[in-house]
Protein backbone atom coordinates (compact mmCIF):
# COMPACT_ATOMS: atom_id res chain seq x y z
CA UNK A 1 0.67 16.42 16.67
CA UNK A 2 -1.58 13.45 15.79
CA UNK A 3 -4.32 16.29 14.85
CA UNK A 4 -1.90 17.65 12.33
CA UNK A 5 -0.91 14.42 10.87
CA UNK A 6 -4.46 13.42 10.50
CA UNK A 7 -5.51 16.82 9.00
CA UNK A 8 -2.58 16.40 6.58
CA UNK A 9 -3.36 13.38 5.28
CA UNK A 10 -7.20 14.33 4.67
CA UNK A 11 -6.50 16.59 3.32
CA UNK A 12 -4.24 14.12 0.10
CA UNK A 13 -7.13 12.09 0.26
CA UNK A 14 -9.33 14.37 -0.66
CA UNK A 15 -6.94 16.20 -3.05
CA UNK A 16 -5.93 12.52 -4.31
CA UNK A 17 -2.61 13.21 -3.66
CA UNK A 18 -1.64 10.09 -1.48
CA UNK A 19 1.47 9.68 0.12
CA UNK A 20 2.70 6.54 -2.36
CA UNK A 21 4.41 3.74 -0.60
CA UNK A 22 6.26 0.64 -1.43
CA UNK A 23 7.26 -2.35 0.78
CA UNK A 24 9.42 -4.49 0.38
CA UNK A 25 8.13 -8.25 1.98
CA UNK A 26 5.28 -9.23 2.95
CA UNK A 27 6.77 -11.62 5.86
CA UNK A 28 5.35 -10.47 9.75
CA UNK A 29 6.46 -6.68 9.61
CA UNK A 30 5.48 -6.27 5.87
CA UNK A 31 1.74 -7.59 6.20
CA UNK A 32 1.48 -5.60 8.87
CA UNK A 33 2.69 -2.71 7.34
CA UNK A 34 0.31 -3.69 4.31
CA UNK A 35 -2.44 -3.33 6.70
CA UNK A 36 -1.98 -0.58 8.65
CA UNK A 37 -1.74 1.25 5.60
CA UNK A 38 -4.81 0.01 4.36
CA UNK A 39 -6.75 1.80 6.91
CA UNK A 40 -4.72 5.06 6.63
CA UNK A 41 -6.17 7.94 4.61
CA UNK A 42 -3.70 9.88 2.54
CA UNK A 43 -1.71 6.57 1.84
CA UNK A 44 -1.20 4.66 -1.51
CA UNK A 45 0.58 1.48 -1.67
CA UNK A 46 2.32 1.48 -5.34
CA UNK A 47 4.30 -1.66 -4.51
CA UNK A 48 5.32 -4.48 -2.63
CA UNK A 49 7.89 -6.61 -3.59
CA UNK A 50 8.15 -10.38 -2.60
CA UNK A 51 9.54 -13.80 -3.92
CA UNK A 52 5.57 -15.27 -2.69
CA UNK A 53 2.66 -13.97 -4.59
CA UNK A 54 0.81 -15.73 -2.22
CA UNK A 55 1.87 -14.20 1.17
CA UNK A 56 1.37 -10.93 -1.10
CA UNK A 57 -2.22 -11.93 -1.68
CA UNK A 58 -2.79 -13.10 2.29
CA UNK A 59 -1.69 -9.23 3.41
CA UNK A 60 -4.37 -7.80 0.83
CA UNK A 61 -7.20 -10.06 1.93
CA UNK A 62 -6.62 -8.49 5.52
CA UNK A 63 -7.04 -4.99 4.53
CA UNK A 64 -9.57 -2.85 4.98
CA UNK A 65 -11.33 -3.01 2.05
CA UNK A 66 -10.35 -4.97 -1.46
CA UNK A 67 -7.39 -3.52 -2.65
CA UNK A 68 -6.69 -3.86 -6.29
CA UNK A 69 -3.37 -5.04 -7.53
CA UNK A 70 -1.28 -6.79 -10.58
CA UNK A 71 1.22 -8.83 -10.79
CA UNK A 72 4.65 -7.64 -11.98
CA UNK A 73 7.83 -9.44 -13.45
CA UNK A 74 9.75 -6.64 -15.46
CA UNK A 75 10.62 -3.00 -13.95
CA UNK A 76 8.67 -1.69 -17.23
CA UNK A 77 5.31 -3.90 -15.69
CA UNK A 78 5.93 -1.89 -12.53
CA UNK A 79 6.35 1.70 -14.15
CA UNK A 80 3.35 1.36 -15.99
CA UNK A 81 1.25 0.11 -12.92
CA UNK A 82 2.07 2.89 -10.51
């Protein structure tokens, strides 16, 4: 099963067709969501949502490698960045 899931996802990496993600919270279960998914092929996180720009910013400096972001205050902001 894990074979296929891997192969899968690959496979949208290399097709850059990534799964696209958002997470809401970036509290215990939220960075570490944020990370995992940092080191997952296939995955995109297009959002995360939290009152804290800094705990936001503690979660990315954890990842894998750099992860690019911008900050957000209108739902038009957000459209335009995913």
């Amino acid at each position: 099963m894990y074979e296929l899931l891997h192969a899968g996802l690959t496979k949208r990496e290399n097709s850059n067709n990534r799964i696209q993600v958002a997470i809401i919270g970036s509290g215990f279960l939220g960075r570490g969501a944020i990370v995992q998914a940092s080191y997952m092929k296939g995955i995109r996180i297009a959002a995360i949502v939290n009152r804290d720009l800094s705990k936001v910013t503690d979660a990315l400096a954890q990842c894998k490698q750099p992860q690019p972001y911008a900050t957000c205050t209108t739902g038009s902001e957000i459209n335009r960045c995913i």
